[in-house]
PDB file of N, CA and C in Angstrom:
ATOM      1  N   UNK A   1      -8.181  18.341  -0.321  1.00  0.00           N
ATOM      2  CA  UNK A   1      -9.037  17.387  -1.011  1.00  0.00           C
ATOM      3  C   UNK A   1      -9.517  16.367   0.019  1.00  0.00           C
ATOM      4  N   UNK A   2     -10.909  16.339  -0.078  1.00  0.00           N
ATOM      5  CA  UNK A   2     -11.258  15.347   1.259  1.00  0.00           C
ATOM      6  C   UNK A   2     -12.011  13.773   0.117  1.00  0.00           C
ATOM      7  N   UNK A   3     -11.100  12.754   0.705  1.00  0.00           N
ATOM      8  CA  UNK A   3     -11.114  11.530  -0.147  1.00  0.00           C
ATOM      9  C   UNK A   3     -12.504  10.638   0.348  1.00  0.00           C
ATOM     10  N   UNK A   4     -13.256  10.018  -0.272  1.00  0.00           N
ATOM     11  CA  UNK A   4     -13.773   9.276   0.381  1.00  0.00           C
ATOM     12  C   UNK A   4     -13.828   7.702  -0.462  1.00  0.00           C
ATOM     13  N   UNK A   5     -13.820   6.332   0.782  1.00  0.00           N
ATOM     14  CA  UNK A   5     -14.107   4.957  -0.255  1.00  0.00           C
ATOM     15  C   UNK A   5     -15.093   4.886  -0.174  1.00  0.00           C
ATOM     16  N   UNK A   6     -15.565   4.215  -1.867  1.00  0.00           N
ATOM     17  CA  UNK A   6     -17.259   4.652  -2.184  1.00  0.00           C
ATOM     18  C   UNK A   6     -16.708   2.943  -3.321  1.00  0.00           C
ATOM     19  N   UNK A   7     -18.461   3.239  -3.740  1.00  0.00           N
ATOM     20  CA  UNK A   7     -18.721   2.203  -4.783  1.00  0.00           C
ATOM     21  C   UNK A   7     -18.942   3.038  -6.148  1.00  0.00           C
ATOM     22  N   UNK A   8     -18.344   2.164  -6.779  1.00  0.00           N
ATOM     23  CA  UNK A   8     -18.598   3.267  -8.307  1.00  0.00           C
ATOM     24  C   UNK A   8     -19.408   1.963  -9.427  1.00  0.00           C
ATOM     25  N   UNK A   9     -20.394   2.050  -9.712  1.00  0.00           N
ATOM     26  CA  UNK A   9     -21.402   1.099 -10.874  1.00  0.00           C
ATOM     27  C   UNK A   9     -20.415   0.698 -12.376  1.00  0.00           C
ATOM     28  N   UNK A  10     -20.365  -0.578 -12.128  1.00  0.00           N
ATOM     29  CA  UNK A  10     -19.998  -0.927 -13.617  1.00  0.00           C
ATOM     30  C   UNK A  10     -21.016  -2.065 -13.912  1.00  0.00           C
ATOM     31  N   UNK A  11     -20.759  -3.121 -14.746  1.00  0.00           N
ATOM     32  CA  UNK A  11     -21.815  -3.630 -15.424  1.00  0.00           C
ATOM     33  C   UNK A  11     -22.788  -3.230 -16.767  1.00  0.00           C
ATOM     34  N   UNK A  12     -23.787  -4.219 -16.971  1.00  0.00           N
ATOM     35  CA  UNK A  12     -25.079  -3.635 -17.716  1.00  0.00           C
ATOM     36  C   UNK A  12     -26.614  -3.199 -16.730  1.00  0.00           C
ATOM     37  N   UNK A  13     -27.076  -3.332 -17.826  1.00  0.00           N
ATOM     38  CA  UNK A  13     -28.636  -2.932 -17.319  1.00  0.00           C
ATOM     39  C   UNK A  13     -29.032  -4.357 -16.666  1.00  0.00           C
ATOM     40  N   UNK A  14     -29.377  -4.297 -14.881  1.00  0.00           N
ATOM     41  CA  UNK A  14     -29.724  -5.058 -14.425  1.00  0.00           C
ATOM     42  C   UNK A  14     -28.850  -5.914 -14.202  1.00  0.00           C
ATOM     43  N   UNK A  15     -27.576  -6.389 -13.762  1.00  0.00           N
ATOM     44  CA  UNK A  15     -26.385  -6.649 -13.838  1.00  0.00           C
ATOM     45  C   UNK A  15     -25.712  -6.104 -13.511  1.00  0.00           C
ATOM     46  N   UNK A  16     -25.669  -5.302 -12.110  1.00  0.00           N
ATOM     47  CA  UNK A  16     -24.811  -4.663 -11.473  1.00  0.00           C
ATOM     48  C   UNK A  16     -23.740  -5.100 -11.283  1.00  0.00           C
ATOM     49  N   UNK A  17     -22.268  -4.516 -11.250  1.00  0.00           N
ATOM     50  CA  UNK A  17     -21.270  -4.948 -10.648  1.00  0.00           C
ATOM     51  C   UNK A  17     -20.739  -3.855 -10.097  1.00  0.00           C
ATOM     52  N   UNK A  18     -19.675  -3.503  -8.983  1.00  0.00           N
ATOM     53  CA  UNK A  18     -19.101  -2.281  -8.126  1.00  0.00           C
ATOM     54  C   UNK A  18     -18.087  -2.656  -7.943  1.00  0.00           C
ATOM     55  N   UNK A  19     -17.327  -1.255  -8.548  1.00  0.00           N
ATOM     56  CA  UNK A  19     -15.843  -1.294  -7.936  1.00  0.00           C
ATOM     57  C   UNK A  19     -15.453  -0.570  -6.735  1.00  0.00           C
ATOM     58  N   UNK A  20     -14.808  -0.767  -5.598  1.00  0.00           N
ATOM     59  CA  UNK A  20     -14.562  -0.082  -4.788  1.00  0.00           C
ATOM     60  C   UNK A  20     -13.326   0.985  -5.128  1.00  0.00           C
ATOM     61  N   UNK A  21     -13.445   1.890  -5.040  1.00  0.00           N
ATOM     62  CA  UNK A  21     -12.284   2.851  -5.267  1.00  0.00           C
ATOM     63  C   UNK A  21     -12.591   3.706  -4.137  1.00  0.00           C
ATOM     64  N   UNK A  22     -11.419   4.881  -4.397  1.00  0.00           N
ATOM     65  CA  UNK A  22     -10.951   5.879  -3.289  1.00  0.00           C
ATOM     66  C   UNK A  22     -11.334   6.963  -4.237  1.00  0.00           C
ATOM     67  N   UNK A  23     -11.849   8.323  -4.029  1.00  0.00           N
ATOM     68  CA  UNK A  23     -12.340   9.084  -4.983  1.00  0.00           C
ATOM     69  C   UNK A  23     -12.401  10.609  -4.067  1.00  0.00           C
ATOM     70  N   UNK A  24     -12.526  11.660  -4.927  1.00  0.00           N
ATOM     71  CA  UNK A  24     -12.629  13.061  -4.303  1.00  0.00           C
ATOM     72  C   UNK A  24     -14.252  12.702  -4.014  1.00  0.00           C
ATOM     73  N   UNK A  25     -14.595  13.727  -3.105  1.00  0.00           N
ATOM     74  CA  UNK A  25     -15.831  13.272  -2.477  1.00  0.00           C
ATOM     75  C   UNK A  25     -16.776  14.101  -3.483  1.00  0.00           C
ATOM     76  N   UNK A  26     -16.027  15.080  -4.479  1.00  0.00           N
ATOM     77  CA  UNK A  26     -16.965  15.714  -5.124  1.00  0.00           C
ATOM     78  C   UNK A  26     -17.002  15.484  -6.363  1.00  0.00           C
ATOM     79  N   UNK A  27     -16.038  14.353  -6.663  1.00  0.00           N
ATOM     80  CA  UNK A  27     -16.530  13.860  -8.248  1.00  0.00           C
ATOM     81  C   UNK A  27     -17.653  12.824  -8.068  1.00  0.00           C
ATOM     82  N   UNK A  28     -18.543  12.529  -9.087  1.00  0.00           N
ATOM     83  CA  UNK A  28     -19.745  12.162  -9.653  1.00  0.00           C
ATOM     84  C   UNK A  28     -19.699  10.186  -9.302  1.00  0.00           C
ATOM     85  N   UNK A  29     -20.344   9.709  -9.018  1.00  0.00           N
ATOM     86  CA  UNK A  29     -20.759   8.485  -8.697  1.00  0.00           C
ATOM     87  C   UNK A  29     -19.878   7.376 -10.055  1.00  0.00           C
ATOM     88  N   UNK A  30     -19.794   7.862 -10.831  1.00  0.00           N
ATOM     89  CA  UNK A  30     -19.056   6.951 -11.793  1.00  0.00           C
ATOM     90  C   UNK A  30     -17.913   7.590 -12.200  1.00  0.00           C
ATOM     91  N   UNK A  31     -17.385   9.010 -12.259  1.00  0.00           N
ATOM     92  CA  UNK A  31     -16.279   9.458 -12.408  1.00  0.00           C
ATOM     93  C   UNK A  31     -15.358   9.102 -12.090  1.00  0.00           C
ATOM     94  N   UNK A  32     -14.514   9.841 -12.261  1.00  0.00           N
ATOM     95  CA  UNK A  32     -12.937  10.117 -11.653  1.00  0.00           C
ATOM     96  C   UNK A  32     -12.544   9.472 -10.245  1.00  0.00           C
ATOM     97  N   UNK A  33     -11.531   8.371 -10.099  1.00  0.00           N
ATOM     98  CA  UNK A  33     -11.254   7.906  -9.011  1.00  0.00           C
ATOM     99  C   UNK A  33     -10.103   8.396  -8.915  1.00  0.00           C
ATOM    100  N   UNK A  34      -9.400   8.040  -7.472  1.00  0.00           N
ATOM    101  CA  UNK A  34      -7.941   8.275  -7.550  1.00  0.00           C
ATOM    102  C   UNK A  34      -7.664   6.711  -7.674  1.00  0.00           C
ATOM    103  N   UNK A  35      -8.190   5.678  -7.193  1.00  0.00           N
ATOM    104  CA  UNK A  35      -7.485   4.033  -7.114  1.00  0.00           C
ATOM    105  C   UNK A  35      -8.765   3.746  -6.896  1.00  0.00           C
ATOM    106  N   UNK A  36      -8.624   2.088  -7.763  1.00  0.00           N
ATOM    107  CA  UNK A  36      -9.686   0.897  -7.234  1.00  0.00           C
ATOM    108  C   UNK A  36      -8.886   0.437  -6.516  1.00  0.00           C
ATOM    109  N   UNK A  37      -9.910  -0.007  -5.195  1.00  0.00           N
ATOM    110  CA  UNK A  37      -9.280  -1.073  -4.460  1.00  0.00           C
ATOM    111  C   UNK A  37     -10.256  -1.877  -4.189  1.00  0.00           C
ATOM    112  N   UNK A  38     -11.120  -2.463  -4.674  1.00  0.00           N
ATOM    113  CA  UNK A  38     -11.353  -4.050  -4.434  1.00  0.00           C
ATOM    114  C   UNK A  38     -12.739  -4.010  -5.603  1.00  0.00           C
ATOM    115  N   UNK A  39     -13.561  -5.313  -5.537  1.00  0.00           N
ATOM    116  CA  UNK A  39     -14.574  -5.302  -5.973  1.00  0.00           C
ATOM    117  C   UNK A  39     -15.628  -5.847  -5.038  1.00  0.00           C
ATOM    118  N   UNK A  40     -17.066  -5.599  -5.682  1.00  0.00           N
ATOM    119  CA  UNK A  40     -17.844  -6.050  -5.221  1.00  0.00           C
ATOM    120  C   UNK A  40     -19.110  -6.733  -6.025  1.00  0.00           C
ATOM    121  N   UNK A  41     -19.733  -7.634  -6.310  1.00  0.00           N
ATOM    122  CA  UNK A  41     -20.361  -8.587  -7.106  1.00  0.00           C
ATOM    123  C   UNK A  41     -21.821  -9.379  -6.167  1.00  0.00           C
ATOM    124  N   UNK A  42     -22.778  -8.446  -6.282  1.00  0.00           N
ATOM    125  CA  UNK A  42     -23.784  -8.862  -5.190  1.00  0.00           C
ATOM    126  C   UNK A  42     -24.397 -10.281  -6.124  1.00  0.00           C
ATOM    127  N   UNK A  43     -24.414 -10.372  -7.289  1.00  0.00           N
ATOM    128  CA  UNK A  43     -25.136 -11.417  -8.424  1.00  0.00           C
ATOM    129  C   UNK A  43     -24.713 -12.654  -8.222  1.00  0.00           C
ATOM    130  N   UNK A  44     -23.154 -12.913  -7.934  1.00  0.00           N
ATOM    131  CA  UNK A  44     -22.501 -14.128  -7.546  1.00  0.00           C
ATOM    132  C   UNK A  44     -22.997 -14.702  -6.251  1.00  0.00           C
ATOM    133  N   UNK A  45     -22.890 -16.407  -5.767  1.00  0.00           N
ATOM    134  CA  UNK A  45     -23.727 -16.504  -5.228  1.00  0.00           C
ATOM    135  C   UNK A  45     -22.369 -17.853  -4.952  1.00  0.00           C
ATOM    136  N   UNK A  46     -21.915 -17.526  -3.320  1.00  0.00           N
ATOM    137  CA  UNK A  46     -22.318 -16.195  -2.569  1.00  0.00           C
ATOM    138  C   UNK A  46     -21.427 -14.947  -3.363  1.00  0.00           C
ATOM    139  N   UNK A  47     -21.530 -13.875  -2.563  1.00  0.00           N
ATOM    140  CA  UNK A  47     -21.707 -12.485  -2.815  1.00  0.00           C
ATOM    141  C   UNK A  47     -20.204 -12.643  -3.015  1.00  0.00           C
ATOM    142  N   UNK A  48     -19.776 -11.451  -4.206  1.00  0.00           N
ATOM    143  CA  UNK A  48     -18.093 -11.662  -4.294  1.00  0.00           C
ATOM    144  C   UNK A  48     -18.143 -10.209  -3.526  1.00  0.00           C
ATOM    145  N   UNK A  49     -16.949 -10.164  -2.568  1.00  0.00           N
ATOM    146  CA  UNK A  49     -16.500  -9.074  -2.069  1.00  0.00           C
ATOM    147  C   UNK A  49     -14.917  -9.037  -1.499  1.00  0.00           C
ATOM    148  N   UNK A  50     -14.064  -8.358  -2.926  1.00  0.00           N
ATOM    149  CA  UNK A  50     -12.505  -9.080  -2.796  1.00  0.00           C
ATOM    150  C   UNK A  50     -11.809  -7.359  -2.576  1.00  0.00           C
ATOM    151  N   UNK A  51     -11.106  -6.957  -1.596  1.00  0.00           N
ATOM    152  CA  UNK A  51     -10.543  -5.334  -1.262  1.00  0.00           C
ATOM    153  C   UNK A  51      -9.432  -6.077  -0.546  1.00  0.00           C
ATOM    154  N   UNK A  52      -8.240  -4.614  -1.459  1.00  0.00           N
ATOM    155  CA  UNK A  52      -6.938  -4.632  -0.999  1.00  0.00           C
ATOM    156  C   UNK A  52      -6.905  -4.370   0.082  1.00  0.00           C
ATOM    157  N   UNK A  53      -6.685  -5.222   1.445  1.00  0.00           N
ATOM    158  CA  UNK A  53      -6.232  -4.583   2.739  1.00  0.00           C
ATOM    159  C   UNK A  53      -5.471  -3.445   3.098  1.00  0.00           C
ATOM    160  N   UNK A  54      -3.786  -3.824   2.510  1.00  0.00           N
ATOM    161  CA  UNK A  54      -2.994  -2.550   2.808  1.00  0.00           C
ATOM    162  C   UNK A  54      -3.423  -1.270   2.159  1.00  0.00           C
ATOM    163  N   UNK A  55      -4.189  -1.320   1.042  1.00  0.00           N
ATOM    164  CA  UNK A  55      -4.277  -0.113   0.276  1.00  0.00           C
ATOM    165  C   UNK A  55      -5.546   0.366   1.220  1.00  0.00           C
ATOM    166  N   UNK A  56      -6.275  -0.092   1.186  1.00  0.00           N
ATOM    167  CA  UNK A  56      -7.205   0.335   3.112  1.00  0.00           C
ATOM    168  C   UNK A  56      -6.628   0.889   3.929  1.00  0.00           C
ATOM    169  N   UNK A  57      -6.238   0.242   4.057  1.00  0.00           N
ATOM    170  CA  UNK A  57      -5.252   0.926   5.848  1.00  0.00           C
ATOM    171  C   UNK A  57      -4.577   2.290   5.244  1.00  0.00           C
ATOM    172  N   UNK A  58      -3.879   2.436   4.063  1.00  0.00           N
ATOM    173  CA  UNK A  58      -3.171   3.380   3.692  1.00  0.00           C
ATOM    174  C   UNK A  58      -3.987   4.582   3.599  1.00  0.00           C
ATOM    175  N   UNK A  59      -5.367   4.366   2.710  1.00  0.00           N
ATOM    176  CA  UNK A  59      -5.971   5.139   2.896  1.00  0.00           C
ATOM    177  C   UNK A  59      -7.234   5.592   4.095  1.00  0.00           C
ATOM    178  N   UNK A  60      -7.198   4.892   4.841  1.00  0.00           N
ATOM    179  CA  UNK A  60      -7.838   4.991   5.949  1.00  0.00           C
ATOM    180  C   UNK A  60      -7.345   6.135   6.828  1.00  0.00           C
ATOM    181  N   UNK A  61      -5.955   5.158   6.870  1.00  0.00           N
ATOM    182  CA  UNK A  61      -4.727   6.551   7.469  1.00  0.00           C
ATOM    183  C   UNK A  61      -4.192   7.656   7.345  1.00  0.00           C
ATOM    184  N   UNK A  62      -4.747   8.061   6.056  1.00  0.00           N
ATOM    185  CA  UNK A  62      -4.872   9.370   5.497  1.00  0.00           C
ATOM    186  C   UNK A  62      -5.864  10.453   5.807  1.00  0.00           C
ATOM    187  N   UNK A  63      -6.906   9.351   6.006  1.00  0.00           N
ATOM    188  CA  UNK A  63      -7.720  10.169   6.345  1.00  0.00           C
ATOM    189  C   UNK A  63      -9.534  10.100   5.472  1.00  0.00           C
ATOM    190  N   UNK A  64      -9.580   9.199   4.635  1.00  0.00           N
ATOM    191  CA  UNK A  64     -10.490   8.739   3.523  1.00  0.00           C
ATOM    192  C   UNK A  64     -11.475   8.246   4.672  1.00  0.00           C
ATOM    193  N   UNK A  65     -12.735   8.519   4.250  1.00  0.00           N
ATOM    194  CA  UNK A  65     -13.946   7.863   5.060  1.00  0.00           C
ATOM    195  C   UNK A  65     -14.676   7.328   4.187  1.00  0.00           C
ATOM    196  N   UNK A  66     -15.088   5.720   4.548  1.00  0.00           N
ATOM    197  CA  UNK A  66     -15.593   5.177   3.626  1.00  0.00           C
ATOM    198  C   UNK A  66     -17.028   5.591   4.189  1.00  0.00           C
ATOM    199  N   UNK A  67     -17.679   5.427   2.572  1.00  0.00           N
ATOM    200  CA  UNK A  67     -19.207   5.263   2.429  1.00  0.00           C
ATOM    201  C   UNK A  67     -20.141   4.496   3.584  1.00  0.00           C
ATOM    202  N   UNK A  68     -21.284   4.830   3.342  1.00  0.00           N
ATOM    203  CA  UNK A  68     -22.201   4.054   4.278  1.00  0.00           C
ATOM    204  C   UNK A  68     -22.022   2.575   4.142  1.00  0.00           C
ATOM    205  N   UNK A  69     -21.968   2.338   2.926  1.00  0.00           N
ATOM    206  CA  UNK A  69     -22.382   0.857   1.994  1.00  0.00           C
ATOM    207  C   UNK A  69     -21.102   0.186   2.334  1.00  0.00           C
ATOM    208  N   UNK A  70     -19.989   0.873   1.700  1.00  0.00           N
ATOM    209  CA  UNK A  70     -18.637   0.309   2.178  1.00  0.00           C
ATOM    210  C   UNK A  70     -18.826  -0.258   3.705  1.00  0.00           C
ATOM    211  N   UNK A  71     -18.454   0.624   4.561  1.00  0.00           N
ATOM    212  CA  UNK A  71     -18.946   0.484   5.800  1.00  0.00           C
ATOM    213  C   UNK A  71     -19.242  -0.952   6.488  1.00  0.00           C
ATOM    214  N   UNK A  72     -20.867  -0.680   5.861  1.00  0.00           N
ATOM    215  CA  UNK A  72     -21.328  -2.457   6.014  1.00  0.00           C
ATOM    216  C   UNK A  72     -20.970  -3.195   5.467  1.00  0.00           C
ATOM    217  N   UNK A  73     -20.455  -3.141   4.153  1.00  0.00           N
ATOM    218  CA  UNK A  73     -19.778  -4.499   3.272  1.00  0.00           C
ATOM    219  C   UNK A  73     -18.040  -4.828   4.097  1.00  0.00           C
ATOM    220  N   UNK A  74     -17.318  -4.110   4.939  1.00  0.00           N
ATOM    221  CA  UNK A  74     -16.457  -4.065   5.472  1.00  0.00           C
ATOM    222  C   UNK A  74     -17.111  -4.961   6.816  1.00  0.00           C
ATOM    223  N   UNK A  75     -17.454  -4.221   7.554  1.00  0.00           N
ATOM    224  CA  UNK A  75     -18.326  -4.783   8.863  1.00  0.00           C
ATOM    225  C   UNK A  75     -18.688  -5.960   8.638  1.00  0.00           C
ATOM    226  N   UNK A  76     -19.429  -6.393   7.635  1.00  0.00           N
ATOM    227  CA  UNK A  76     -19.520  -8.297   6.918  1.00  0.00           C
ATOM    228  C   UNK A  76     -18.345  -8.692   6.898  1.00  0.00           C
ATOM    229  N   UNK A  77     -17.705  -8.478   6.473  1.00  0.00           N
ATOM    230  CA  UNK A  77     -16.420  -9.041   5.635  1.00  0.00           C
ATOM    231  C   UNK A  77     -15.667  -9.937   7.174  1.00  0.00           C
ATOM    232  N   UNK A  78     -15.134  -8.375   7.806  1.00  0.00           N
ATOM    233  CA  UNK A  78     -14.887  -8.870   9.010  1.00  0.00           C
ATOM    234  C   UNK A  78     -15.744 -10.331   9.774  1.00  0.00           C
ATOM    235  N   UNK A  79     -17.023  -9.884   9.932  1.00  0.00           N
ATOM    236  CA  UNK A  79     -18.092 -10.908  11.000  1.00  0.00           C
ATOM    237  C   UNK A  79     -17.791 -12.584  10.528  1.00  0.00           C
ATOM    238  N   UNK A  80     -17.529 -12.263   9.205  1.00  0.00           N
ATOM    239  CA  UNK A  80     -17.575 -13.716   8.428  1.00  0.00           C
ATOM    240  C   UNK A  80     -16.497 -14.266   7.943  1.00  0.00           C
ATOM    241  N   UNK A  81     -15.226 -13.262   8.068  1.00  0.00           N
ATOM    242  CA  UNK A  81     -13.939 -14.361   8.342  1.00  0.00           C
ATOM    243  C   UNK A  81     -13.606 -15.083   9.362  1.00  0.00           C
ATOM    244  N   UNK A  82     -13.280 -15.799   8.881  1.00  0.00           N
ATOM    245  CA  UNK A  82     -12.217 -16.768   9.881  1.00  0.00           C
ATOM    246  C   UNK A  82     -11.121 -16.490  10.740  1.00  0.00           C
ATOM    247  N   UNK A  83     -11.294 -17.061  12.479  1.00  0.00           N
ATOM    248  CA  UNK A  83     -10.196 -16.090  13.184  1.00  0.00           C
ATOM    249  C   UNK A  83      -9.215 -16.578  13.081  1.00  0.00           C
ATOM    250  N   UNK A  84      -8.139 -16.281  13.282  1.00  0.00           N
ATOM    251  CA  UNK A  84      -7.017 -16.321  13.779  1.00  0.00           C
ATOM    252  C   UNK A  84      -6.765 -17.553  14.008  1.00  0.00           C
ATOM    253  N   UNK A  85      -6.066 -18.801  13.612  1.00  0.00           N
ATOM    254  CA  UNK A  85      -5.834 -19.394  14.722  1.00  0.00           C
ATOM    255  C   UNK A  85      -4.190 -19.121  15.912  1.00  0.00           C
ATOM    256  N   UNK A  86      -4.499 -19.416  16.919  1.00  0.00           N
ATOM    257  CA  UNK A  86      -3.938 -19.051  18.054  1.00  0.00           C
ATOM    258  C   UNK A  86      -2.990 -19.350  18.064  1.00  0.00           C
ATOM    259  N   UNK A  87      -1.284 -19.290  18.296  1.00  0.00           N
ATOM    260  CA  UNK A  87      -0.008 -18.538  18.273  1.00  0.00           C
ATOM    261  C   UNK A  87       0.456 -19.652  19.348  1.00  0.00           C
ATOM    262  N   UNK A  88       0.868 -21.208  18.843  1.00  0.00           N
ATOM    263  CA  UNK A  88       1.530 -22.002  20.055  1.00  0.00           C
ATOM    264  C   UNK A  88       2.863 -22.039  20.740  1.00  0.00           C
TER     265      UNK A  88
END
């Protein structure tokens, strides 16, 4: 079974909202997931974008390839946190 993290549509008409889940790559855009792991809320302002880290990594490490979209909403996520502060 080859897994992939994707966005799956919830909401109404015009009122998008997305859940991030982990899913077979060949079930259907709103189907069958195996796990949500985070959300995503482009309407909120700013943009809500809240994903389980460890459950990431877990499935990362498995072997799951996220989506295009994921991808970049990950790649943001990163650019626009806050670093580290430094270890005295």
């Amino acid at each position: 079974m080859s897994v992939t993290i994707r966005l799956t549509r919830a909401g109404g008409k015009k009122v998008p909202f997305y859940r991030v889940v982990a899913a077979d790559r060949r079930s259907p855009r709103d189907g069958r997931f195996i796990e949500q792991l985070g959300v995503y809320d482009p309407l909120r302002d700013p943009v809500e974008f809240r994903i389980d880290a460890p459950r990431l990594q877990h499935w990362l490490s498995v072997g799951a390839l996220p989506s295009q979209t994921v991808s970049e909403l990950l790649r943001r996520q990163r650019r626009n946190a806050p670093a580290a502060a430094p270890a005295a």
